[in-house]
C-alpha atoms as a PDB file:
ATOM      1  CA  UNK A   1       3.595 -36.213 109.068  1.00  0.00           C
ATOM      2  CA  UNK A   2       0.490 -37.545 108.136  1.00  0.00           C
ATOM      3  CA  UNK A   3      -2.827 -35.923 109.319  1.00  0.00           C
ATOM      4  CA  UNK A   4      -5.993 -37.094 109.182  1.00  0.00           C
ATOM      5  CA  UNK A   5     -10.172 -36.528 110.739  1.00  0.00           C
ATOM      6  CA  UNK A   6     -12.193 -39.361 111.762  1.00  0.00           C
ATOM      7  CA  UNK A   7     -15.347 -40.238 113.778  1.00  0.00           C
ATOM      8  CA  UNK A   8     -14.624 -42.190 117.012  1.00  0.00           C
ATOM      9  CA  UNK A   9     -17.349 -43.283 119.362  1.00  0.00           C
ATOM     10  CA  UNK A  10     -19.597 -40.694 118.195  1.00  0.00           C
ATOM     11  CA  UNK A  11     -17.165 -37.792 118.022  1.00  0.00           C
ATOM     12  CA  UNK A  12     -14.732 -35.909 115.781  1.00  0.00           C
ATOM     13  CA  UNK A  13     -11.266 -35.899 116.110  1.00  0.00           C
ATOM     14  CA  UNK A  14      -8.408 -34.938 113.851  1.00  0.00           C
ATOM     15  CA  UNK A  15      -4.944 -36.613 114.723  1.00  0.00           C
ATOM     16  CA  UNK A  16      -1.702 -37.795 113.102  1.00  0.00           C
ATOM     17  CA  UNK A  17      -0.754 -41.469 111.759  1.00  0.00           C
ATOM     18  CA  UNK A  18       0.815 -43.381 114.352  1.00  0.00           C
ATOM     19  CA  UNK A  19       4.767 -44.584 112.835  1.00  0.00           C
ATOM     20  CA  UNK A  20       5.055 -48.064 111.583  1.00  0.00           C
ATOM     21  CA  UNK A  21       1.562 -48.723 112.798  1.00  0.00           C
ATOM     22  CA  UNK A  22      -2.459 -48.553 111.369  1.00  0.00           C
ATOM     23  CA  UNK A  23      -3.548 -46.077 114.424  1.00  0.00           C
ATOM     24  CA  UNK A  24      -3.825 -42.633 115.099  1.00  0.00           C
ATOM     25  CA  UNK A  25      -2.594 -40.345 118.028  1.00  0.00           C
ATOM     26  CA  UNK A  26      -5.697 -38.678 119.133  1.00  0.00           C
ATOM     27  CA  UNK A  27      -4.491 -34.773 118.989  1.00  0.00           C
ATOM     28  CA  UNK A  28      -7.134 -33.321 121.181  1.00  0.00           C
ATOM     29  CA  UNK A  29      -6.392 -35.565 123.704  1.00  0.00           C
ATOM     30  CA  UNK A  30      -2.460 -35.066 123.607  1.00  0.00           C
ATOM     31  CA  UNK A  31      -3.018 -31.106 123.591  1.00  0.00           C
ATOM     32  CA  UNK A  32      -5.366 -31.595 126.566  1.00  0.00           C
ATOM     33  CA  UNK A  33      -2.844 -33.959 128.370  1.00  0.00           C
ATOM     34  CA  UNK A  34       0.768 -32.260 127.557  1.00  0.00           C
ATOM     35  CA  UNK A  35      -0.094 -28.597 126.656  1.00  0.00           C
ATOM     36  CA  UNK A  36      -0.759 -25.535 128.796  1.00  0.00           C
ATOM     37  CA  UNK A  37      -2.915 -23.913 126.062  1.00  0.00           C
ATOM     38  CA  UNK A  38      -6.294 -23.904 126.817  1.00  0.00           C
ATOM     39  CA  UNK A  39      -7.125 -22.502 123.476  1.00  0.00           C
ATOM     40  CA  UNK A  40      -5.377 -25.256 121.504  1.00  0.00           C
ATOM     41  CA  UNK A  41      -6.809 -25.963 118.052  1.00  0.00           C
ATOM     42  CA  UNK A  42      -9.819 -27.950 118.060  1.00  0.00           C
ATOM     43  CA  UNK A  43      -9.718 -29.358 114.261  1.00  0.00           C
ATOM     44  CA  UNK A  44      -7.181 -29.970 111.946  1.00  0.00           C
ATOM     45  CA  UNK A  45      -8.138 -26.880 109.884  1.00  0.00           C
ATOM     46  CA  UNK A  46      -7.813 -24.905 113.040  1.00  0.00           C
ATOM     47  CA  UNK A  47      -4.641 -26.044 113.253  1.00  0.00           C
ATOM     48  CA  UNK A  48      -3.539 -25.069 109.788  1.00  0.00           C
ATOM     49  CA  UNK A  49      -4.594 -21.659 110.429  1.00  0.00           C
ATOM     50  CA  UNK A  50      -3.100 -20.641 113.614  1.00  0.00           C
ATOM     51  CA  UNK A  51       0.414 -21.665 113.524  1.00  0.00           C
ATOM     52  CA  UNK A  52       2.543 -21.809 110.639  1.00  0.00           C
ATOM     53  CA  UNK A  53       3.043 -24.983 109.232  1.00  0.00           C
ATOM     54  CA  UNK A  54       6.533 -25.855 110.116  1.00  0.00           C
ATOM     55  CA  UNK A  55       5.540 -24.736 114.055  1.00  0.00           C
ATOM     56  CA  UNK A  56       2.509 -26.611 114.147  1.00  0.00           C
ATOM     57  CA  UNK A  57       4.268 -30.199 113.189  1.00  0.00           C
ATOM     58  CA  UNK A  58       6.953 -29.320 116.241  1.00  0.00           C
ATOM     59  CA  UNK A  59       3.959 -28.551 118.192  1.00  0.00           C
ATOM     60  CA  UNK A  60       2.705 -31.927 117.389  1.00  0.00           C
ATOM     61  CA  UNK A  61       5.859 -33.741 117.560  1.00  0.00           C
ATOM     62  CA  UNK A  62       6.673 -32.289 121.084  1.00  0.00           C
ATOM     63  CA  UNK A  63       2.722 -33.828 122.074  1.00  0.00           C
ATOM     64  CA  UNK A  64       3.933 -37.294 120.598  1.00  0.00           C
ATOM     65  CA  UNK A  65       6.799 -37.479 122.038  1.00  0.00           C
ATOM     66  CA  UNK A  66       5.747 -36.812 125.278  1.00  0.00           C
ATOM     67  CA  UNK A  67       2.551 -39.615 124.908  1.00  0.00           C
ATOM     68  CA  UNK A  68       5.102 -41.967 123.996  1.00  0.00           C
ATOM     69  CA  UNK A  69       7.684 -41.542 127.377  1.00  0.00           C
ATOM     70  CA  UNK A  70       4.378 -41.657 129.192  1.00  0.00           C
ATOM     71  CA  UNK A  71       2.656 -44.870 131.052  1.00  0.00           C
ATOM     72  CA  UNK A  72      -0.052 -44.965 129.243  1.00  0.00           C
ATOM     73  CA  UNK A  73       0.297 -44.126 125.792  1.00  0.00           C
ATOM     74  CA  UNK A  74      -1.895 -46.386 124.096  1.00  0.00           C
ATOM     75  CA  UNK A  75      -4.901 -44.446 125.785  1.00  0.00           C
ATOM     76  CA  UNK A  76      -4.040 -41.697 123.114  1.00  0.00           C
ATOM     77  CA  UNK A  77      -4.407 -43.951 120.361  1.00  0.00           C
ATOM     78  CA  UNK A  78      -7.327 -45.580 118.165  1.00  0.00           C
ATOM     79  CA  UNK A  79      -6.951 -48.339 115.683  1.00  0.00           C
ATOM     80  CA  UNK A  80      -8.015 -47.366 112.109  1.00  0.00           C
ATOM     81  CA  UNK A  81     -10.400 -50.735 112.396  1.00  0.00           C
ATOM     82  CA  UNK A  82     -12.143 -48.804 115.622  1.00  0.00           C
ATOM     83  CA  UNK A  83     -12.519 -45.226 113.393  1.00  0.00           C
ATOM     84  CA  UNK A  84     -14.121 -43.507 110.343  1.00  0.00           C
ATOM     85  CA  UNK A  85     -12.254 -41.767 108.147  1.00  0.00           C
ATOM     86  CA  UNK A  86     -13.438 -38.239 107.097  1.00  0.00           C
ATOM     87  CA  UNK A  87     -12.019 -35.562 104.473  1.00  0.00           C
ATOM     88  CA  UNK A  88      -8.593 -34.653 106.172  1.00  0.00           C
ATOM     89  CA  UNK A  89     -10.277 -31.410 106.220  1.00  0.00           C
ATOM     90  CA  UNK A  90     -13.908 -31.237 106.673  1.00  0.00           C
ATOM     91  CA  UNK A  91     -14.925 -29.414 105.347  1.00  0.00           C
ATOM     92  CA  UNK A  92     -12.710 -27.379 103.624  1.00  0.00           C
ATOM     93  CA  UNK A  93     -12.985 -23.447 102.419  1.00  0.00           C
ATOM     94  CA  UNK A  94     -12.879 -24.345  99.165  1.00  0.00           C
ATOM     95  CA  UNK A  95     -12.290 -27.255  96.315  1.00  0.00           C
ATOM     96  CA  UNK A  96     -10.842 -25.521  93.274  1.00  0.00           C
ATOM     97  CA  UNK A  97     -10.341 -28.279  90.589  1.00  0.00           C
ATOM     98  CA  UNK A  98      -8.911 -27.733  87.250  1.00  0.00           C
ATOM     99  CA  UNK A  99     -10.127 -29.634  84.548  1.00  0.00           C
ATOM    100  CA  UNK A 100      -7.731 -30.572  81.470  1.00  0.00           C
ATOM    101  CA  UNK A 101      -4.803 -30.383  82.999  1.00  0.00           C
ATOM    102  CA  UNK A 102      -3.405 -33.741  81.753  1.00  0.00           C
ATOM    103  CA  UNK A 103      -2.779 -33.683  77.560  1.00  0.00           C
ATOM    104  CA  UNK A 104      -3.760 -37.509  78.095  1.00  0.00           C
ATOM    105  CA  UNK A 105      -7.219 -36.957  79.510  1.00  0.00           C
ATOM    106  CA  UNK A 106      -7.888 -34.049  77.381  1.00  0.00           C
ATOM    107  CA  UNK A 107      -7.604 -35.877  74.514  1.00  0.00           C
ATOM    108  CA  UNK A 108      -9.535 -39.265  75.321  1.00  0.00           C
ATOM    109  CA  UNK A 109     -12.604 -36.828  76.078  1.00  0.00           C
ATOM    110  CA  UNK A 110     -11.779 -34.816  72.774  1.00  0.00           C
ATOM    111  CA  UNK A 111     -11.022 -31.578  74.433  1.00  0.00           C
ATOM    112  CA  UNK A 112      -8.754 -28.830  74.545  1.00  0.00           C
ATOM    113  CA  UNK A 113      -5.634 -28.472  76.783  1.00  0.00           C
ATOM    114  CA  UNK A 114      -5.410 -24.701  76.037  1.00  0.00           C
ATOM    115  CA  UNK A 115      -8.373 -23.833  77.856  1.00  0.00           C
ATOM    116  CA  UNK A 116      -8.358 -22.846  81.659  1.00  0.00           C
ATOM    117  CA  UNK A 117     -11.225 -25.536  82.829  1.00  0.00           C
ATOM    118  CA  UNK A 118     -11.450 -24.470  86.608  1.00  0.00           C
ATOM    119  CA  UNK A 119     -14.659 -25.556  88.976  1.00  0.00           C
ATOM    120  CA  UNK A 120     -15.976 -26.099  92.177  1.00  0.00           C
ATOM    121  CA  UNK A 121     -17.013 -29.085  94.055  1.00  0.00           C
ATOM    122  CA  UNK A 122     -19.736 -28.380  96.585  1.00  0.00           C
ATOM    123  CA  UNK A 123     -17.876 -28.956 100.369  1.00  0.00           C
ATOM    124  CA  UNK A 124     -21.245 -31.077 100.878  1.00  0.00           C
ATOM    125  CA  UNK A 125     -20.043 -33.983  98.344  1.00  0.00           C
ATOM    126  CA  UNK A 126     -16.947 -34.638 100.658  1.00  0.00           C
ATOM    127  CA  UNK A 127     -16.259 -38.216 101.980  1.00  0.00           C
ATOM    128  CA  UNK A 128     -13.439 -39.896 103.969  1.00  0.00           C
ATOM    129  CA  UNK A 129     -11.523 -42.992 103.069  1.00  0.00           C
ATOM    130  CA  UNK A 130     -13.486 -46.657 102.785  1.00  0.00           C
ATOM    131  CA  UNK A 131     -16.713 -44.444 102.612  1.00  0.00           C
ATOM    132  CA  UNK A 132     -19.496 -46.383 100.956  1.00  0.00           C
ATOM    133  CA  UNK A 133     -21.559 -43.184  97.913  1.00  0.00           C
ATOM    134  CA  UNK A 134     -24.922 -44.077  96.458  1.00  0.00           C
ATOM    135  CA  UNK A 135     -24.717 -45.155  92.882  1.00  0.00           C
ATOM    136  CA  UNK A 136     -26.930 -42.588  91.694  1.00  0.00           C
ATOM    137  CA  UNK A 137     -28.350 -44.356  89.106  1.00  0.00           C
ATOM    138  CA  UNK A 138     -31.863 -42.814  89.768  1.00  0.00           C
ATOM    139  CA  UNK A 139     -30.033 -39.262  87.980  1.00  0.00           C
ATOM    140  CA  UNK A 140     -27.293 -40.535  85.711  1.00  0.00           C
ATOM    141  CA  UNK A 141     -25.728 -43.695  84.091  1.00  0.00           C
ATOM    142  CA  UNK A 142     -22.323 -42.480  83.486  1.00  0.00           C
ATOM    143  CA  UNK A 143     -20.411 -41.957  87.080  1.00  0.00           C
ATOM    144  CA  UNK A 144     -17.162 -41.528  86.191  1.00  0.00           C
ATOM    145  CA  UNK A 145     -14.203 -41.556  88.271  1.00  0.00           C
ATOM    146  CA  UNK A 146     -10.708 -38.983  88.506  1.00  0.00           C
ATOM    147  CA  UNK A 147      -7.766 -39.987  90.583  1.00  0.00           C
ATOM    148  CA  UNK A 148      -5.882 -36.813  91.238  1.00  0.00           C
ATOM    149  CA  UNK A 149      -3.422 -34.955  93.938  1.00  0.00           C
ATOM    150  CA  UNK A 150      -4.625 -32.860  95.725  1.00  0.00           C
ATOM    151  CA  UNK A 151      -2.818 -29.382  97.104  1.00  0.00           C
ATOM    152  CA  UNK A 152      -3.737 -28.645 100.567  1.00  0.00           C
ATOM    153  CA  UNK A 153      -3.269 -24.389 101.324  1.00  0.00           C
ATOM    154  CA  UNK A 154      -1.850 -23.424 104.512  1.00  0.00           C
ATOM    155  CA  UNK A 155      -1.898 -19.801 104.976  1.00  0.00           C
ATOM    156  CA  UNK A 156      -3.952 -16.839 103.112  1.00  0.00           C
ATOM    157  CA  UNK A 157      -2.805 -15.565 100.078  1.00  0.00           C
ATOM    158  CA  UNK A 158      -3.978 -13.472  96.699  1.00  0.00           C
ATOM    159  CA  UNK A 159      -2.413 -12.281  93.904  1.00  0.00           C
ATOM    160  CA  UNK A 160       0.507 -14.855  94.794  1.00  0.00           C
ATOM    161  CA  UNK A 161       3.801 -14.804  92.409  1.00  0.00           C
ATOM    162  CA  UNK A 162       4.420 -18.305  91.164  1.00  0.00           C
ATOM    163  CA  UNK A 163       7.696 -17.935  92.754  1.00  0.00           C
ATOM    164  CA  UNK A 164       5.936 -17.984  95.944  1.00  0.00           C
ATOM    165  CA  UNK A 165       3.651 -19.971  95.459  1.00  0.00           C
ATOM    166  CA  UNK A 166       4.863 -23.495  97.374  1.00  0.00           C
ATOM    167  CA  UNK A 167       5.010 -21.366 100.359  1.00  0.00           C
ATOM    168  CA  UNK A 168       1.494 -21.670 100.911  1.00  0.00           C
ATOM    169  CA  UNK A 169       1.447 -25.293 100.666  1.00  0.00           C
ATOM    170  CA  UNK A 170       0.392 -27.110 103.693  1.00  0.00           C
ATOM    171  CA  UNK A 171       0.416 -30.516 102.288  1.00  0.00           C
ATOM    172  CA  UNK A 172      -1.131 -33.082  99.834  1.00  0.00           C
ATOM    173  CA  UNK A 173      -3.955 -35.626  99.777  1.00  0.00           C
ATOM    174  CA  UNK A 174      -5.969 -37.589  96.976  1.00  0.00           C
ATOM    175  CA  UNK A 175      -8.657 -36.767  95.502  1.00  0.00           C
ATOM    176  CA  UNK A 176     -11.494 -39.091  93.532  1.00  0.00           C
ATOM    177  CA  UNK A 177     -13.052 -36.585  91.285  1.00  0.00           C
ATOM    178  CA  UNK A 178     -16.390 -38.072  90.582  1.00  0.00           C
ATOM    179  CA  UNK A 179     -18.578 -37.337  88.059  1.00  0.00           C
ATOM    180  CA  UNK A 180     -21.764 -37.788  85.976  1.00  0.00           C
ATOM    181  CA  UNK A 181     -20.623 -37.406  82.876  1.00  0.00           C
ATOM    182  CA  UNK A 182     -24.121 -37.646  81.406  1.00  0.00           C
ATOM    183  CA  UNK A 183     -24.529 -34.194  83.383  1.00  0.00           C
ATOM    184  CA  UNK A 184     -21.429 -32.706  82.561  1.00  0.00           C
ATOM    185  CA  UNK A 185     -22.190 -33.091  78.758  1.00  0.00           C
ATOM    186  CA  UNK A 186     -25.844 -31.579  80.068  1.00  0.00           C
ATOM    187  CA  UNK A 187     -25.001 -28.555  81.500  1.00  0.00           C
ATOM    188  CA  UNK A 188     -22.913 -25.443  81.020  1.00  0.00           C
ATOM    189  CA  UNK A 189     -21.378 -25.631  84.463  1.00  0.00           C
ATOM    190  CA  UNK A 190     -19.770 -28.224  85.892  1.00  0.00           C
ATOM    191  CA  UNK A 191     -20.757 -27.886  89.051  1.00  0.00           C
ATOM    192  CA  UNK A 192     -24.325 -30.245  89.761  1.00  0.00           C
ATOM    193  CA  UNK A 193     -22.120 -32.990  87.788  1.00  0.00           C
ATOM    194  CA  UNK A 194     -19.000 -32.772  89.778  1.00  0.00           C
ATOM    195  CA  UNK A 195     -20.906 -32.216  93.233  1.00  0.00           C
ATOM    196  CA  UNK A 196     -23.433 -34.970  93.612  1.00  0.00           C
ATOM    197  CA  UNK A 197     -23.547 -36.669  97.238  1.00  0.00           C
ATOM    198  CA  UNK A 198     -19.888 -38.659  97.708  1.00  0.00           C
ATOM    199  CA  UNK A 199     -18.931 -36.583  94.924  1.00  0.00           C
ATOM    200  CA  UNK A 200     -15.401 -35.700  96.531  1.00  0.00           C
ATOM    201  CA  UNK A 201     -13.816 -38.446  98.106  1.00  0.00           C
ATOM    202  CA  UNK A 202     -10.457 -37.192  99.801  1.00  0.00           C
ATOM    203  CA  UNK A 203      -8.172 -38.443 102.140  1.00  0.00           C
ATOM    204  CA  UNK A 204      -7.008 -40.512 103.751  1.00  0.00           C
ATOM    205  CA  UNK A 205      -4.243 -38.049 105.229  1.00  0.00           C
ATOM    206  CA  UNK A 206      -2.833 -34.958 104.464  1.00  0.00           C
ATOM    207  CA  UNK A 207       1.014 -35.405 103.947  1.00  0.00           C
ATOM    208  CA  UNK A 208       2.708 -32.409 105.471  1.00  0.00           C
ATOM    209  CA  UNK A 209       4.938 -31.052 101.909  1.00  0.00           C
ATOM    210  CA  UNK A 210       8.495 -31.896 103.891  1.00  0.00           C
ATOM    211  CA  UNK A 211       6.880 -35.980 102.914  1.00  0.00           C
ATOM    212  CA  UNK A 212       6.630 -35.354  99.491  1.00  0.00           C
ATOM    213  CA  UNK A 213       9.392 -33.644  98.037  1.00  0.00           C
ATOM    214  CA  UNK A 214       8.221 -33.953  94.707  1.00  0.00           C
ATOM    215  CA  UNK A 215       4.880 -33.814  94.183  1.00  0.00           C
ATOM    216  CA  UNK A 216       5.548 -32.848  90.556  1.00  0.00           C
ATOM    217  CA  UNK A 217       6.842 -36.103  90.248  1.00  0.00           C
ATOM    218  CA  UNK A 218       5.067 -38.610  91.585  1.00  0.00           C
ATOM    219  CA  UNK A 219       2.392 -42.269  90.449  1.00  0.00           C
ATOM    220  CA  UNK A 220      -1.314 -42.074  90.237  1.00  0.00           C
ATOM    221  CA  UNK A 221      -2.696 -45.305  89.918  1.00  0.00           C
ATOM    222  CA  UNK A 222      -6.294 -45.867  89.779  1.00  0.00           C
ATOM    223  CA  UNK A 223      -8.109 -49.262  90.270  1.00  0.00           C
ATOM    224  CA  UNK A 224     -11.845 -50.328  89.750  1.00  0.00           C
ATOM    225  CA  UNK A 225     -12.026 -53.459  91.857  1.00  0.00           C
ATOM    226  CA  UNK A 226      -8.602 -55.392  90.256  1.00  0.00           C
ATOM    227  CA  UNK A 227      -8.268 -53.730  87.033  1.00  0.00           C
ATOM    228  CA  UNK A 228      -6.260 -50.912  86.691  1.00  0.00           C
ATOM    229  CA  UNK A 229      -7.442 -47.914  84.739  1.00  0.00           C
ATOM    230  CA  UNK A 230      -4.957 -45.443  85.249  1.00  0.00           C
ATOM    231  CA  UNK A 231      -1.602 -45.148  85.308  1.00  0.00           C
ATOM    232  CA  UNK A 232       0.008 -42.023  85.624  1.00  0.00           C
ATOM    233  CA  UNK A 233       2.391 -39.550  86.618  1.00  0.00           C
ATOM    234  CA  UNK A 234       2.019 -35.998  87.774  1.00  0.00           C
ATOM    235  CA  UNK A 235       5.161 -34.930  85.835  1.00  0.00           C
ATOM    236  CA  UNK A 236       2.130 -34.879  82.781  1.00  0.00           C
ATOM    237  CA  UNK A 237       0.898 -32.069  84.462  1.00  0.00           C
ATOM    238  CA  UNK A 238       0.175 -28.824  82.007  1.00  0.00           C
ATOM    239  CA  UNK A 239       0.074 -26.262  84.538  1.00  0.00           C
ATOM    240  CA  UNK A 240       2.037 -26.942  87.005  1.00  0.00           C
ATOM    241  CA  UNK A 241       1.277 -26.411  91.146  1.00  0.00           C
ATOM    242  CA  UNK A 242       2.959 -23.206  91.398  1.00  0.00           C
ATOM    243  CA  UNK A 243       1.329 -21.809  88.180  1.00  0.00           C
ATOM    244  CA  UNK A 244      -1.951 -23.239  89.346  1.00  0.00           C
ATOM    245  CA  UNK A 245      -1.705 -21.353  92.454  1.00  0.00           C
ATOM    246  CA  UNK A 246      -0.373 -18.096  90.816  1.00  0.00           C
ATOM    247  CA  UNK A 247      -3.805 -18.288  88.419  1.00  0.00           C
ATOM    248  CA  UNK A 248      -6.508 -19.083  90.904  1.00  0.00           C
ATOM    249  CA  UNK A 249      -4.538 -16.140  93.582  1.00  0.00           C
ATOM    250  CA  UNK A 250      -5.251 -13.363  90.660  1.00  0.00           C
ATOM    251  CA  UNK A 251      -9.402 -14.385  91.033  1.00  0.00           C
ATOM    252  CA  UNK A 252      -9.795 -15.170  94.678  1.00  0.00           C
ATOM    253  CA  UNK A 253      -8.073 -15.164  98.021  1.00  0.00           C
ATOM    254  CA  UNK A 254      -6.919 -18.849  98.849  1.00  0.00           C
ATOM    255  CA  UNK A 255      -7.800 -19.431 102.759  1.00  0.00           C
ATOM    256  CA  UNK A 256      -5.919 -21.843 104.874  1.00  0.00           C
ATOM    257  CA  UNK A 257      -8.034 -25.428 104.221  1.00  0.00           C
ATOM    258  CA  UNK A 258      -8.782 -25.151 101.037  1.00  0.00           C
ATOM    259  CA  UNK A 259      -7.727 -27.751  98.186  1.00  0.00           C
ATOM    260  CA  UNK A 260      -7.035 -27.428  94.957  1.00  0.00           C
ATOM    261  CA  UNK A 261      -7.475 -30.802  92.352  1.00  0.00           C
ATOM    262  CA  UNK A 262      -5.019 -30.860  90.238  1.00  0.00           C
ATOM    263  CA  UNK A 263      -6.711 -32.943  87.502  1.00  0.00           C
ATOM    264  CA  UNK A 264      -6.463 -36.482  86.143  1.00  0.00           C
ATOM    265  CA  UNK A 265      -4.271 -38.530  83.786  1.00  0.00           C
ATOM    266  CA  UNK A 266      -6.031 -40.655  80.711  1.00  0.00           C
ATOM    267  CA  UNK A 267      -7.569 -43.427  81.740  1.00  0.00           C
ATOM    268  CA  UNK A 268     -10.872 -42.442  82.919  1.00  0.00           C
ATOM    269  CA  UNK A 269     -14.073 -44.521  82.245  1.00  0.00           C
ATOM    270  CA  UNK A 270     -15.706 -42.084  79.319  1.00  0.00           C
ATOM    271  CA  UNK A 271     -12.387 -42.402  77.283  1.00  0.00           C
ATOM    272  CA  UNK A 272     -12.375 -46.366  76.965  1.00  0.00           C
ATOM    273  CA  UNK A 273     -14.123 -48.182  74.147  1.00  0.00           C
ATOM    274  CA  UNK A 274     -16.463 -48.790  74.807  1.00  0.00           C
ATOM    275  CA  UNK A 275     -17.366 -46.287  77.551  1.00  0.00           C
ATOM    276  CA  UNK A 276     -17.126 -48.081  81.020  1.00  0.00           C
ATOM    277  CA  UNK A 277     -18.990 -46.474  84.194  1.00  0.00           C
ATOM    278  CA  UNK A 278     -19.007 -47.134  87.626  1.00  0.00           C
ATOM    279  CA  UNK A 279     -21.120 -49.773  88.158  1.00  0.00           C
ATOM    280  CA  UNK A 280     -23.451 -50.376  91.747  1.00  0.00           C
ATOM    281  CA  UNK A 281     -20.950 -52.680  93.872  1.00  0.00           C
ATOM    282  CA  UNK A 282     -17.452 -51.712  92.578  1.00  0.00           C
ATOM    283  CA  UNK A 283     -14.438 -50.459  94.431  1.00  0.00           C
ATOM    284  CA  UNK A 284     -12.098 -47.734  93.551  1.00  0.00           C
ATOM    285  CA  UNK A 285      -8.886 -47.283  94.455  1.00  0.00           C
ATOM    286  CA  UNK A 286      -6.484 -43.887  93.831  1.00  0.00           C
ATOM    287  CA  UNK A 287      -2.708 -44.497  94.829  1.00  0.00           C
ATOM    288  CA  UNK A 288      -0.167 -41.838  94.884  1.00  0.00           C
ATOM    289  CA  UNK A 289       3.100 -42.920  95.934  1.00  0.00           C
ATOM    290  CA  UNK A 290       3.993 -40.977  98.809  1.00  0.00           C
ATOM    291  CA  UNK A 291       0.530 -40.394 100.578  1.00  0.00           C
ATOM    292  CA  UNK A 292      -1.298 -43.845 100.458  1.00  0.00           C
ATOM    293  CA  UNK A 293      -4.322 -45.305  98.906  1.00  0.00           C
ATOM    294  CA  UNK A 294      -8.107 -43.655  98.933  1.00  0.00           C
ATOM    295  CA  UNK A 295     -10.961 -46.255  98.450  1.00  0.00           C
ATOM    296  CA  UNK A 296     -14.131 -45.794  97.563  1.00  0.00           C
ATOM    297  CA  UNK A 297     -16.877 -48.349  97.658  1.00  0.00           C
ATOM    298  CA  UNK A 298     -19.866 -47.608  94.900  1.00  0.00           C
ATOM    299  CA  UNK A 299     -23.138 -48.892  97.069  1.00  0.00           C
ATOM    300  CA  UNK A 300     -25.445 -51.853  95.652  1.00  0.00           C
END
């Protein structure tokens, strides 16, 4: 299944991609119209958290199912045209990215791969798919982008054993890593570089793990407008998803919502020659085969 948040006239609404077509069944509305729970969940996160994840996508496919033997199923439906894609989960707990986790990337910025490089993006620098972010040329002239998958957690969890940790795994999305790498050079942290406003565009679904069976092996391609900059393959992956879990699980407890970037192949803007930067006007696009495409327009 794919999942996914959006504005529609005004409101939120978290649903799941219609089948062969570019709409969304409106989940609120099914729960309201074919459940008897009157405390169904009211977001996608809220979702995550109450019902396993394997019970919540029966839940969901019993709700289809009945909207489609019913007369009037297209009243439970929007058109991606008519909608506004948000973060998949917005916000999230948490987005815990590791940095250097591709040998390729390391190397075109001249860093090490032996180094854990883990920070945080602030939950304020989210975006949804086809979501226009300022250029921010009035603080840096080096906005980089990152096309990486995203890991989606699905239940709490700390001090996880690697050979646990898929368990926890709710699903996947894409993640455009942005940042001003001006800033980055700057400061110690990572954080003001990675977290600027449209810093963390994500989306445009979450694709429920049982859709991508191998996520370990799978395309990132990045665009900027027709040219493509990267083109990778998660297999390059140092630390792999279940390690990456294990680590982060010994620090912190991982809540149901949060994401985890998984870093970036070679490719990015920095590591050309000569450098080349986002640029007011352009149009990135991150495909991973198995969850879609996530565009970002840079404004004027």
């Amino acid at each position: 299944m794919k999942f996914l948040t959006f504005m529609h006239d005004e409101k939120t609404y978290y649903g799941v991609k219609v089948k062969r077509e570019d709409k969304a069944w409106v989940l609120p509305k099914l729960f309201e119209s074919f459940s008897d729970d009157p405390d169904y969940p009211k977001s996608l996160i809220e979702g995550i958290s109450k019902y396993n994840t394997l019970d919540f996508q029966e839940i969901v496919r019993k709700l289809v199912d009945e909207a489609e033997r019913s007369e009037n199923a297209e009243e439970f439906k929007v058109n991606f045209n008519d909608i506004t894609f948000l973060a998949p989960v917005s916000p999230p707990n948490n987005v815990i990215a590791f940095g250097r986790n591709y040998k390729s990337h390391a190397e075109e910025l001249s860093n090490n791969v032996d180094e854990l490089y883990v920070f945080t993006k602030a939950a304020t620098s989210l975006v949804g798919d086809n979501a226009t972010i300022p250029n921010h040329q009035d603080i840096t002239n080096s906005l980089d982008y990152e096309g990486e998958l995203g890991v989606v957690i699905g239940k709490r969890g700390k001090k996880i054993h690697e050979s646990m940790a898929l368990d926890y795994i709710y699903g996947y999305t894409i993640i455009n890593d942005i940042t001003a790498r001006d800033l980055q050079k700057e400061h110690v942290d990572a954080f003001l570089s990675k977290s600027l406003e449209g810093g963390c565009p994500m989306g445009p679904y979450i694709v429920t793990k049982d859709e991508l069976p191998q996520p370990e092996n799978t395309t990132i391609v990045t665009k900027v407008n027709n040219d493509i900059r990267q083109d990778g393959s998660t297999s390059e992956m140092v630390l792999k998803i279940d390690k990456m879990i294990a680590e982060i699980s010994k620090y912190i407890t991982l809540e149901p919502g949060d994401v985890i970037a998984t870093g970036t192949p070679g490719g990015v803007g920095a590591g050309m020659n000569p450098p080349q930067f986002l640029q007011p006007g352009d149009t990135v696009r991150i495909s991973i085969n198995g969850i879609g495409t996530l565009t970002t327009h840079i404004s004027k």
